[in-house]
Protein backbone atom coordinates (compact mmCIF):
# COMPACT_ATOMS: atom_id res chain seq x y z
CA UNK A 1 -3.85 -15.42 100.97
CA UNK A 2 -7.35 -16.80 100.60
CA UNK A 3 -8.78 -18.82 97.93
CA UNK A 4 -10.65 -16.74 95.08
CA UNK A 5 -13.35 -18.80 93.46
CA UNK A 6 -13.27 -17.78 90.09
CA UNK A 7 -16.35 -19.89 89.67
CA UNK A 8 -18.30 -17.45 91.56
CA UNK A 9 -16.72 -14.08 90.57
CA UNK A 10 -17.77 -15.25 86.93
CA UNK A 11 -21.13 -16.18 88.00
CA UNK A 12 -21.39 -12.97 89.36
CA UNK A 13 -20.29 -11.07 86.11
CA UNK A 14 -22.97 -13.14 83.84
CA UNK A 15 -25.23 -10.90 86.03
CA UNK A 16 -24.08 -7.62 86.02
CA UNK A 17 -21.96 -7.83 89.17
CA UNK A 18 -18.17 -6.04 89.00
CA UNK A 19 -17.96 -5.60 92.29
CA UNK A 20 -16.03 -9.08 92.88
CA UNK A 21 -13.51 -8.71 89.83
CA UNK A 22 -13.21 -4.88 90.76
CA UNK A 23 -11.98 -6.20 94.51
CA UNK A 24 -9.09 -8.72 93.02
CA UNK A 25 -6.46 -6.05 91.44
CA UNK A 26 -4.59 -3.19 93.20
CA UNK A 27 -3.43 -0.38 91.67
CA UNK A 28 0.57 0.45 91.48
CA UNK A 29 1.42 2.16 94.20
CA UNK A 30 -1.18 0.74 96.60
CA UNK A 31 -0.29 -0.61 100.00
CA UNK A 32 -2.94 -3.03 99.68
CA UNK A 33 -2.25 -6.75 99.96
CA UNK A 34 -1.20 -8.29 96.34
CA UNK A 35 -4.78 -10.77 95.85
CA UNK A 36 -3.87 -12.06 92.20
CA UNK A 37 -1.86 -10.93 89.05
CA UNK A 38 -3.12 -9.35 86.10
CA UNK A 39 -2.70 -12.09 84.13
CA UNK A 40 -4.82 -14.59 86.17
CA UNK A 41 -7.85 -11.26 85.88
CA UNK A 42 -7.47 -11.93 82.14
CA UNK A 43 -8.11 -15.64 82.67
CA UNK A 44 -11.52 -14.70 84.44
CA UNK A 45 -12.49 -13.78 81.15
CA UNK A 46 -11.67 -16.44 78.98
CA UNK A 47 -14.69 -18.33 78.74
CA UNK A 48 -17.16 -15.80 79.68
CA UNK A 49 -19.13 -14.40 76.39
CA UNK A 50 -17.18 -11.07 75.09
CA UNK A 51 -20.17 -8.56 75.54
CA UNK A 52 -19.57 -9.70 79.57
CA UNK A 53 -16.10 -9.28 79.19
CA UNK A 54 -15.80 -6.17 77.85
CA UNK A 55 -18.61 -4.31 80.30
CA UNK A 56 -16.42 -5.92 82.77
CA UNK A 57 -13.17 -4.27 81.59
CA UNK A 58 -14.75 -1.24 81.56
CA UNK A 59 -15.75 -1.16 85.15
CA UNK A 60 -11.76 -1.03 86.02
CA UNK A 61 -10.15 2.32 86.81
CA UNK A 62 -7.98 3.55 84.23
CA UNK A 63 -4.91 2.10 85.71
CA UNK A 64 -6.35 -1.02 86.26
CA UNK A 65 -7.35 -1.32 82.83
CA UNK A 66 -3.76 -0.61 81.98
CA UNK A 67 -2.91 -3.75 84.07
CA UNK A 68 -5.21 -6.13 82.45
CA UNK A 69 -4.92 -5.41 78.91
CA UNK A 70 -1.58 -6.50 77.78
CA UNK A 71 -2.50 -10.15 79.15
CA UNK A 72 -6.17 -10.53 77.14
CA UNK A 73 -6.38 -11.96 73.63
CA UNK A 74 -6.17 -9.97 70.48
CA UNK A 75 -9.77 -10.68 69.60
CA UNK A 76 -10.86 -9.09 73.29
CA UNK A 77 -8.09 -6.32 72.87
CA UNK A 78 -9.69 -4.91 69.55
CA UNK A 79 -13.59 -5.27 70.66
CA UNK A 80 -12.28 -3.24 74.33
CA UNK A 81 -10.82 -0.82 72.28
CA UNK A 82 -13.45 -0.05 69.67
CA UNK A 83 -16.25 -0.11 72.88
CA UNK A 84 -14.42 2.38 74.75
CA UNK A 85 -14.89 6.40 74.43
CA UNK A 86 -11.54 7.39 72.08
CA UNK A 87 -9.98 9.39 74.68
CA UNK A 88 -10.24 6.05 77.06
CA UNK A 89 -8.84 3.71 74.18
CA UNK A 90 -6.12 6.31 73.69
CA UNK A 91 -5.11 6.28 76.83
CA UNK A 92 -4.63 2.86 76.94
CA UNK A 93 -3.06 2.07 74.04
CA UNK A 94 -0.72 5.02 74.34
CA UNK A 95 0.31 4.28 77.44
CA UNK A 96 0.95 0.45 77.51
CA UNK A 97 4.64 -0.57 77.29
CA UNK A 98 5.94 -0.14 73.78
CA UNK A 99 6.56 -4.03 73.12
CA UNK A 100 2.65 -4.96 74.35
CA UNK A 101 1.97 -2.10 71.66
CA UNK A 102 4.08 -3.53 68.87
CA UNK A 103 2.69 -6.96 69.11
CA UNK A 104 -1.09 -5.39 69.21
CA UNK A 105 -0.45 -3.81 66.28
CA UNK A 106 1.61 -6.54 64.46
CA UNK A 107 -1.58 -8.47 64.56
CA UNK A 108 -3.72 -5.72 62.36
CA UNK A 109 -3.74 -5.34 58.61
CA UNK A 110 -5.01 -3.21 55.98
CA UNK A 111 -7.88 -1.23 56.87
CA UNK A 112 -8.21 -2.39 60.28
CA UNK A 113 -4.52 -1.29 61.05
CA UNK A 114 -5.38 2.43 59.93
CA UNK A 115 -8.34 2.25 61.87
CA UNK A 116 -6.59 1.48 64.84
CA UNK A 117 -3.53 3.50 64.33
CA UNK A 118 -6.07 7.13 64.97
CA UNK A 119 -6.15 6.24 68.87
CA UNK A 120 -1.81 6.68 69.11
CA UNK A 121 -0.68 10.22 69.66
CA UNK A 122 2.10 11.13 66.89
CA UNK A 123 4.97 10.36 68.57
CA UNK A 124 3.83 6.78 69.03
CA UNK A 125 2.44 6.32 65.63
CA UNK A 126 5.72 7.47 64.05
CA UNK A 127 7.41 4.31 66.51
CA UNK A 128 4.62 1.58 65.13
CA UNK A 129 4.82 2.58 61.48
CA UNK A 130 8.74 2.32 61.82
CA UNK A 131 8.01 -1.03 62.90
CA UNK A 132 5.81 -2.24 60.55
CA UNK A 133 8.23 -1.52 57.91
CA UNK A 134 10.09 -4.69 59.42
CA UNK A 135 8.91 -8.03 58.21
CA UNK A 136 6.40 -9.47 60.58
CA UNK A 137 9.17 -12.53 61.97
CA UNK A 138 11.73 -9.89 62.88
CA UNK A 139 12.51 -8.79 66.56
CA UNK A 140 11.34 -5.12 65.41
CA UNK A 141 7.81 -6.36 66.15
CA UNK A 142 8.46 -7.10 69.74
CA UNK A 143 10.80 -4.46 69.92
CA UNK A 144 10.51 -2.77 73.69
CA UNK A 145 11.74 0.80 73.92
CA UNK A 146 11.45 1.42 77.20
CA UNK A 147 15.58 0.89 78.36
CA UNK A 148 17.11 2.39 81.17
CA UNK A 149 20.79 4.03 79.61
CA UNK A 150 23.69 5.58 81.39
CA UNK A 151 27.14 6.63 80.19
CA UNK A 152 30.43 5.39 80.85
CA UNK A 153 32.05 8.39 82.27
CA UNK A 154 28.92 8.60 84.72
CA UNK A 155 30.29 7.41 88.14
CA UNK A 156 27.71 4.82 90.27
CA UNK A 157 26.50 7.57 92.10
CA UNK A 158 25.41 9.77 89.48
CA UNK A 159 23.77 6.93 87.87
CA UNK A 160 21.42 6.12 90.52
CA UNK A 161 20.50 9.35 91.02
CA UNK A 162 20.15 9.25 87.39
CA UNK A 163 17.84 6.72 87.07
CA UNK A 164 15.79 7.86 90.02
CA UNK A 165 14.61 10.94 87.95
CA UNK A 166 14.31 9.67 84.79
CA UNK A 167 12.81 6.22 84.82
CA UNK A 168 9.86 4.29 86.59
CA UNK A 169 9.94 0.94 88.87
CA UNK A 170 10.01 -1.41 86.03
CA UNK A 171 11.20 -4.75 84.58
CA UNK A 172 13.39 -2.86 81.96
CA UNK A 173 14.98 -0.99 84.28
CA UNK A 174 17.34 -4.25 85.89
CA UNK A 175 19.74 -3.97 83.32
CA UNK A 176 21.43 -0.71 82.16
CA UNK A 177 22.95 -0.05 78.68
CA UNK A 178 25.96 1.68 78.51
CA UNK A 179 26.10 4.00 75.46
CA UNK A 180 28.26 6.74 73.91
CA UNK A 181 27.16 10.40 73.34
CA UNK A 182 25.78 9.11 69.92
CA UNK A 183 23.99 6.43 71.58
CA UNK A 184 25.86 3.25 70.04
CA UNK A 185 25.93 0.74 72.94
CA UNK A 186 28.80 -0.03 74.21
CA UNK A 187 28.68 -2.64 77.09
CA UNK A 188 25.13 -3.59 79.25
CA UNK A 189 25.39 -3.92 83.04
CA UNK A 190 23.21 -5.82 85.62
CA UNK A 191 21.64 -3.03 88.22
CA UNK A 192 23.42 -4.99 90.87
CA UNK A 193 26.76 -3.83 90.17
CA UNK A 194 25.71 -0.28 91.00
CA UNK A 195 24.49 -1.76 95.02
CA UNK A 196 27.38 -4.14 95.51
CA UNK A 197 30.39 -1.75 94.08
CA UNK A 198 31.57 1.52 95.46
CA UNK A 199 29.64 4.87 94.50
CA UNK A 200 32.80 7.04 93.63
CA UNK A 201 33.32 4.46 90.53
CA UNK A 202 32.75 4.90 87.21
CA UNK A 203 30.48 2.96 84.87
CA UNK A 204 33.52 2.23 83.00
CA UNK A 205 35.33 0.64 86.03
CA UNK A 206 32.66 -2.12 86.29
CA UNK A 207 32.43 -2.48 82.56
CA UNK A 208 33.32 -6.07 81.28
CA UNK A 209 33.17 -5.48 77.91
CA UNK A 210 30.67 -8.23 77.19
CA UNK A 211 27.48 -7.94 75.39
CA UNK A 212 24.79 -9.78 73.62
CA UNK A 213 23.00 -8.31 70.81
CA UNK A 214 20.16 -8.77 68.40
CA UNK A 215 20.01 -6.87 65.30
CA UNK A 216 16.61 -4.95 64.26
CA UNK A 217 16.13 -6.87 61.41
CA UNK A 218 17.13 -10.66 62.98
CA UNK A 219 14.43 -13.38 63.14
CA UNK A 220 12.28 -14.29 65.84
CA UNK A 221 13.77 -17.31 66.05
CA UNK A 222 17.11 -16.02 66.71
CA UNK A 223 16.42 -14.27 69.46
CA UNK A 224 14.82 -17.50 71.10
CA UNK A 225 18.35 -19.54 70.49
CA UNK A 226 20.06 -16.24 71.97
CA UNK A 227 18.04 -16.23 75.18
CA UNK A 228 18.73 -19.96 75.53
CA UNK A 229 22.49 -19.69 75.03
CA UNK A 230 22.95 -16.41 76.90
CA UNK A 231 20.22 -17.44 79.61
CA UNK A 232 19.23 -13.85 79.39
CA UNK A 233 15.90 -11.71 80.74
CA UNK A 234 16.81 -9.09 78.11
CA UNK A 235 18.66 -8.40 75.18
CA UNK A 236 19.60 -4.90 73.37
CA UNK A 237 18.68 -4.84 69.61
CA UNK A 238 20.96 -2.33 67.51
CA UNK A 239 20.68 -1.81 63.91
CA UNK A 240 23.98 -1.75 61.35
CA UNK A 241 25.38 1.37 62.81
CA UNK A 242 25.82 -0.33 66.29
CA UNK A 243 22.66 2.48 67.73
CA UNK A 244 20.46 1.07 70.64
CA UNK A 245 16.88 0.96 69.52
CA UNK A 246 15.41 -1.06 72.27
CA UNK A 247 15.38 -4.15 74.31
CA UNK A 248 13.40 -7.43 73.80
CA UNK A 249 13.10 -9.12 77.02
CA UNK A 250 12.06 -13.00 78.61
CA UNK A 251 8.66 -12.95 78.40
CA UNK A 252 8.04 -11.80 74.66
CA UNK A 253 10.29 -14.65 73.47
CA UNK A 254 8.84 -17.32 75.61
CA UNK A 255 5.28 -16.11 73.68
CA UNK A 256 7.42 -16.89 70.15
CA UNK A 257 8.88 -19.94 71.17
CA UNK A 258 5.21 -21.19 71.74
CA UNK A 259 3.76 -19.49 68.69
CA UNK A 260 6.89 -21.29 66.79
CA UNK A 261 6.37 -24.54 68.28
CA UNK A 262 2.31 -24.36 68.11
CA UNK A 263 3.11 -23.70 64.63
CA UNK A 264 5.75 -25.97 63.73
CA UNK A 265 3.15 -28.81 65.20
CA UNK A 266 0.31 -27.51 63.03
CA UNK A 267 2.30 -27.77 60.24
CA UNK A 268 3.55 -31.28 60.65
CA UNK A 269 -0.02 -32.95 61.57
CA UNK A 270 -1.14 -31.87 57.72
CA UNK A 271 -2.59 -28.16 59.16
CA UNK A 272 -2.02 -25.00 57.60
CA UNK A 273 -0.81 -22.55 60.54
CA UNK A 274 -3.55 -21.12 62.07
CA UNK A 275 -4.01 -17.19 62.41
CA UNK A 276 -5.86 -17.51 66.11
CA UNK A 277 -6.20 -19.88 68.75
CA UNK A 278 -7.83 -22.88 68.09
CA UNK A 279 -11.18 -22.05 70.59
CA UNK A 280 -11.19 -18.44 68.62
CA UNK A 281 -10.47 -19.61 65.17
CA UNK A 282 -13.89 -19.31 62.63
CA UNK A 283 -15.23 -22.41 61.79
CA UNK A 284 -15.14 -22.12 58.38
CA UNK A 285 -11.44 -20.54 58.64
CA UNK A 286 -10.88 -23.65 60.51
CA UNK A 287 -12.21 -26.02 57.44
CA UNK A 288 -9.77 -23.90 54.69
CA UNK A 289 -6.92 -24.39 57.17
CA UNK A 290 -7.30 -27.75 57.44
CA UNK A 291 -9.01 -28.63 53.43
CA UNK A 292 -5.86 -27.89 51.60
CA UNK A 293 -3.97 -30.76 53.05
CA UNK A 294 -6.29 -32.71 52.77
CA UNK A 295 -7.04 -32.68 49.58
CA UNK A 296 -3.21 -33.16 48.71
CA UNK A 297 -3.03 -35.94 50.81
CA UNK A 298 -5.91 -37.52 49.38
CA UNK A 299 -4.86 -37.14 45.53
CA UNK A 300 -1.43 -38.10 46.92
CA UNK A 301 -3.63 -41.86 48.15
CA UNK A 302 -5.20 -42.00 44.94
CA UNK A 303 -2.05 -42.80 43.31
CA UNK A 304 -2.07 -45.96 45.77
CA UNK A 305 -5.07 -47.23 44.36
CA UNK A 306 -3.43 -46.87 40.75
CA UNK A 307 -0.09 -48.82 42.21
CA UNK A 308 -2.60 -51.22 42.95
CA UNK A 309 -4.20 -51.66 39.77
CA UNK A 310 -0.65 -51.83 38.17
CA UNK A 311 -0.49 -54.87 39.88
CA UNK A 312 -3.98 -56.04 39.57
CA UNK A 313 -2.60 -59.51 37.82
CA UNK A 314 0.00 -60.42 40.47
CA UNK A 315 -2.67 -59.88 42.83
CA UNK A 316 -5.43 -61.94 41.02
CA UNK A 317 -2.64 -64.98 40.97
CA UNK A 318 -1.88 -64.29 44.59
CA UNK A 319 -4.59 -63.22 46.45
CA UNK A 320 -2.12 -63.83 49.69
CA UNK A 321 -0.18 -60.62 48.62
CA UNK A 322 -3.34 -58.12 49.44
CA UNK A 323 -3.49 -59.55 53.08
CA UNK A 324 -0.41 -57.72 54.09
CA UNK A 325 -0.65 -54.36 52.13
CA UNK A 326 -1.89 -52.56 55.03
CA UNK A 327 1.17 -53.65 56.94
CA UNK A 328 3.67 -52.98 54.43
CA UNK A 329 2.60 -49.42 53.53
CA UNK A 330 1.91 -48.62 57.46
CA UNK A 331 4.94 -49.97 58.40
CA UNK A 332 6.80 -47.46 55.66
CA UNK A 333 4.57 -44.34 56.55
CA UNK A 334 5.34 -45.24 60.55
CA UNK A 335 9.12 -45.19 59.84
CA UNK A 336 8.81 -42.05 57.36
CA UNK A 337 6.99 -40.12 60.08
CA UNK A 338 9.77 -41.02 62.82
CA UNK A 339 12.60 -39.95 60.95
CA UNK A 340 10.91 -36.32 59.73
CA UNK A 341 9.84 -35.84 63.50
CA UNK A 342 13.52 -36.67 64.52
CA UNK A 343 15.26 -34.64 62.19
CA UNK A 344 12.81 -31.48 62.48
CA UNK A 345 12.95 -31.09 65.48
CA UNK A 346 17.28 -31.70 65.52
CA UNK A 347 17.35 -28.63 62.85
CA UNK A 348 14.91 -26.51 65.29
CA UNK A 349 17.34 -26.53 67.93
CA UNK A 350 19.77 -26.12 65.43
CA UNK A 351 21.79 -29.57 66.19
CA UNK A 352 21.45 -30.23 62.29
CA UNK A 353 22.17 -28.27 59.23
CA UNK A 354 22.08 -28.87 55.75
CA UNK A 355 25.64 -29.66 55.47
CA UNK A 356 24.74 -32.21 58.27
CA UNK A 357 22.68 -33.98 55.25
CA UNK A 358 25.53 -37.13 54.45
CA UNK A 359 25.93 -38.15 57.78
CA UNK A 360 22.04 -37.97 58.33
CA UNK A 361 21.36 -39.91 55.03
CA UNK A 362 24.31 -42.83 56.36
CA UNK A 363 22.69 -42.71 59.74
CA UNK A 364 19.24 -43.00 58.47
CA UNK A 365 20.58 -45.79 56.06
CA UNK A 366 21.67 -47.76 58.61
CA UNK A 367 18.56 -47.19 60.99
CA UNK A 368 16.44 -48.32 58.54
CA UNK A 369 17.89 -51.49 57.57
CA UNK A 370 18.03 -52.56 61.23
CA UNK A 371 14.41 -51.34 61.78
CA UNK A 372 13.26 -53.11 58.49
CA UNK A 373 14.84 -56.27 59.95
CA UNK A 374 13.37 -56.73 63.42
CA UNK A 375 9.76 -55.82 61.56
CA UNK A 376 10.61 -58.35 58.75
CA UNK A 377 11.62 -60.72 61.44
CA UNK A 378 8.44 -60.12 63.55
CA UNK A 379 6.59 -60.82 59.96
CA UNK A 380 7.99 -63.93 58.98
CA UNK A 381 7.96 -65.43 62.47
CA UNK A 382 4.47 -64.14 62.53
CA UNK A 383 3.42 -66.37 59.22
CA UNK A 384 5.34 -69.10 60.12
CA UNK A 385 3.71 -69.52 63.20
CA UNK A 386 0.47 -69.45 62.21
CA UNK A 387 0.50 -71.53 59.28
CA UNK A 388 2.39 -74.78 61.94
CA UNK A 389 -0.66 -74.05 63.96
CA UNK A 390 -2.87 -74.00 61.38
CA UNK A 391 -4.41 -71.03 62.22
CA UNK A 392 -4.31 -69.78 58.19
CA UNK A 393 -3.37 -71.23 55.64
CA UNK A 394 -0.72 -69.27 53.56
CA UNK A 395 -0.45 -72.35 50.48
CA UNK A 396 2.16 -74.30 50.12
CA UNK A 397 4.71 -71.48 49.35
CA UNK A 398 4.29 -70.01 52.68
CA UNK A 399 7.59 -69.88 53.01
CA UNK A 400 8.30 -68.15 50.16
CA UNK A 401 5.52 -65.65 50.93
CA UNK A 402 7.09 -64.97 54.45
CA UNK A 403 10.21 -64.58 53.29
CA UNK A 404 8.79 -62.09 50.35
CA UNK A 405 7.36 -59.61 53.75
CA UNK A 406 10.97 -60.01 55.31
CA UNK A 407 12.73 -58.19 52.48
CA UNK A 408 9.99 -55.81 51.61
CA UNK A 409 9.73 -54.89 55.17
CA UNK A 410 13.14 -54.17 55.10
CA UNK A 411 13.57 -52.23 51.44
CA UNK A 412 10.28 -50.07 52.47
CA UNK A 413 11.33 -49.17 56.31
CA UNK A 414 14.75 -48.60 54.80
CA UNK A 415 13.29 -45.84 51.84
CA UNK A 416 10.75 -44.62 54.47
CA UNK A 417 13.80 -43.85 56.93
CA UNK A 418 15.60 -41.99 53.71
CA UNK A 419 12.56 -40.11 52.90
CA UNK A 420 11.36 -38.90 56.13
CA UNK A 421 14.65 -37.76 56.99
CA UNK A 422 15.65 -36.04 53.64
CA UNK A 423 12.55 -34.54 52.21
CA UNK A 424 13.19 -31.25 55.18
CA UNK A 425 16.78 -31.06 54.39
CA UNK A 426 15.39 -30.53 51.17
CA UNK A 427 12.65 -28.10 51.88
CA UNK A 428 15.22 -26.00 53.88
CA UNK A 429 17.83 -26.15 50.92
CA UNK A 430 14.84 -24.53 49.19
CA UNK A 431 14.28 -22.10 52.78
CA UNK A 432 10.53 -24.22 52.57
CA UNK A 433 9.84 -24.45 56.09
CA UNK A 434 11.13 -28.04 56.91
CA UNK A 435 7.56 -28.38 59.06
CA UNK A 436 5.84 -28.35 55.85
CA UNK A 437 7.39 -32.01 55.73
CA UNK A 438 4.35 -33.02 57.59
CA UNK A 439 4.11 -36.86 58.94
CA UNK A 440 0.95 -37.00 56.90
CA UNK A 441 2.76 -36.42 53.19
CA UNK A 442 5.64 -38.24 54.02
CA UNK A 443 3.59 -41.25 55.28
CA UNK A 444 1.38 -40.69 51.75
CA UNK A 445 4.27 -40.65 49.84
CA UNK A 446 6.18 -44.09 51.26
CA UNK A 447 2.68 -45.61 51.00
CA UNK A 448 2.80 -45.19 47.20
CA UNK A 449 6.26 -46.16 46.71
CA UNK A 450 6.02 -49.02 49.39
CA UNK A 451 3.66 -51.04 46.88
CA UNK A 452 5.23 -50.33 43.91
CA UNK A 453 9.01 -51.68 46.03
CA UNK A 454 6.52 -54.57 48.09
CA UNK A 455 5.04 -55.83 44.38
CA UNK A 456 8.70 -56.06 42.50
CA UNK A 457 10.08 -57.82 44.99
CA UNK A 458 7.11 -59.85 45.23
CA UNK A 459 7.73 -60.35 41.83
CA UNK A 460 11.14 -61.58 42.10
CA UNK A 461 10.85 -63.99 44.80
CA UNK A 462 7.56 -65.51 43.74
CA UNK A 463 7.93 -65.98 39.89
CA UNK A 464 7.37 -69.28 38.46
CA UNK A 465 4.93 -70.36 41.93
CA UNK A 466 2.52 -68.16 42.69
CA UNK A 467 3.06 -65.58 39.96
């Protein structure tokens, strides 16, 4: 296959010119060579301006456009569909699979979602309002309804010719779900047992009684740990009666593991979760998303300055003290921030729980205290060395002083451990989102705490000489 520039065909768009796009996608059916997918057609039009990219779309043939869609962005998807004649939009929308319709829909609201909802014929619009009555995490909104079902009494041979009649050449169609007469499922079967067994036997001969489900109403998230257990390309979802109401397969969940994680990241580096991608996100939308933190974070650092005043007179007797706040209270954010990335992520994959939380705290414990005392060590080598070689002079209670960093060092890496690693065992006690924990408040809130431990024991060790 040759190379396609995609440099030129978009050069070519910019001026009006289809014909290069038009020549990379073959309809189904065609006996024509395979040139790209549809997805890497969608990627043409990422960076090209969306007035291009929509008189582009709308050179395609209608089953082209069919292609394509599914794989553009939502933004792109809505302007396509409000350019287009309605019989056109209908078309499309109406005739994409039922999952790429679910999760175009899932992104509209309010007026915009009745706006929308006119192009879908009745039978269609009855399937997406069902769905939106499920809460916008739940499998409903990537439900798929296109399954292929046969039933047990069915022999092999009456199921292929079965299938032949009733269903297309697609993805859905490589497993079969077995079902009763009042369509609860009963077992789901791998299209390859129909080729590789006998055609005289029954579905229920090469039955194994084995199947993986998803409720209607289960999280996303669930079915991402399913299709990682199960090492699945589909799953049947069921509701309480046991009733097949559709399939979710691979390539939906691998989109909500990355909208999870992209999230889950957000959230941790002090960012509300944003709506779009970053590149499509408003600017100010993008400002909001990121003020609120912000602004917590920064009243949160205000209370530093007011641990600091507390101890304006042990400072004013020992100037030496200020010298090494920045290393104390970064040295107690640093180890905060580990532990909450560590232990987030653990009760993402699910390797931690909140019962988990007394063996995390002892762990956590025990980390920090050996943590706290290679840094303390590092510190007090680090004074004593330079005071020998005279490269500062610490007074004559350096010693004192160095030994004051080794056991606040250790007391603040110790409570930043604790902290970092409780507060989302916490938040999910309190089903907060354990991401909300972000490294930025945790490291805020050991920095405030970290003076007030690094000043008492100051306190202690250096009454009656410095202090």
């Amino acid at each position: 296959m040759a190379m396609i520039n995609f440099k030129d065909i978009r050069k070519k768009l910019l001026k009006g010119d289809f014909s290069g796009l038009l020549g990379l996608l073959r309809l189904n059916g065609s006996r024509k060579k395979v040139i790209i997918h549809p997805a890497e057609v969608a990627q043409i039009f990422d960076p090209l301006p969306d007035d291009t990219s929509v008189q582009a779309f709308i050179a395609f043939g209608a089953e082209q456009r069919l292609q394509v869609f599914p794989y553009l962005d939502i933004f792109l998807q809505k302007k396509i569909i409000r350019h287009l004649p309605k019989e056109r939009a209908s078309y499309i929308l109406n005739e994409i699979l039922s999952d790429d319709r679910n999760i175009f829909y899932s992104h509209l609201k309010g007026v915009e979602l009745t706006f929308f909802l006119e192009f879908l014929n009745e039978e269609n619009k009855k399937l997406v309002h069902d769905i939106m009555g499920y809460p916008e995490n739940s499998v409903a909104r990537i439900l798929n309804t296109d399954f292929a079902s046969v039933y047990e009494s069915m022999t092999i041979a009456e199921a292929s010719e079965y299938l032949r009649k009733t269903h297309e050449d697609t993805e859905n169609v490589n497993v079969l779900y077995v079902v009763d007469k009042n369509g609860r499922l009963l077992d789901d079967i791998p299209v390859r047992r129909l080729v590789l067994n006998e055609q005289h036997k029954t579905i229920a001969e090469i039955m194994d009684g084995f199947v993986v489900t998803l409720n209607i109403a289960d999280p996303k998230e669930e079915a991402v740990a399913k299709f990682k257990e199960y090492d699945r390309a589909s799953l049947p979802v069921i509701n309480k009666d046991n009733v097949l109401l559709g399939v979710v397969t691979i390539d939906d969940v691998l989109d909500v593991a990355e909208q999870t994680d992209t999230a889950a990241i957000q959230k941790f580096g002090g960012v509300e979760e944003l709506d779009y991608p970053y590149v499509k996100t408003p600017f100010f939308s993008l400002i909001r998303k990121r003020a609120g933190w912000l602004i917590v974070l920064f009243l949160g650092e205000m209370l530093t300055a007011t641990a600091m005043g507390y101890f304006d007179k042990e400072i004013s007797k020992a100037v030496v003290l200020a010298l090494f706040v920045p290393l104390i209270i970064s040295s107690g954010g640093n180890s905060g921030s580990q532990a909450a990335t560590l232990i987030i992520r653990a009760m993402a994959l699910k390797e931690l729980t909140m019962k988990d939380w007394w063996y995390v705290m002892r762990r956590e414990i025990l980390s920090g205290l050996l943590l706290g005392v290679i840094l303390g060590t590092i510190g007090l080598i680090r004074i004593s060395v330079w005071q020998e070689l005279h490269w500062f002079n610490y007074g004559p209670q350096w010693l004192l002083v160095a030994i004051t960093i080794f056991f606040s060092l250790i007391g603040i890496v110790m409570w930043g451990t604790l902290s970092g690693s409780m507060i989302p065992i916490v938040l999910k006690r309190f089903k907060i989102d354990p991401a909300t924990s972000s490294a930025p408040f945790v490291a805020t809130l050991v920095d405030v705490t970290g003076l007030v431990i690094y000043f008492t024991i100051a306190a202690s060790i250096l009454k009656g000489t410095l202090l």
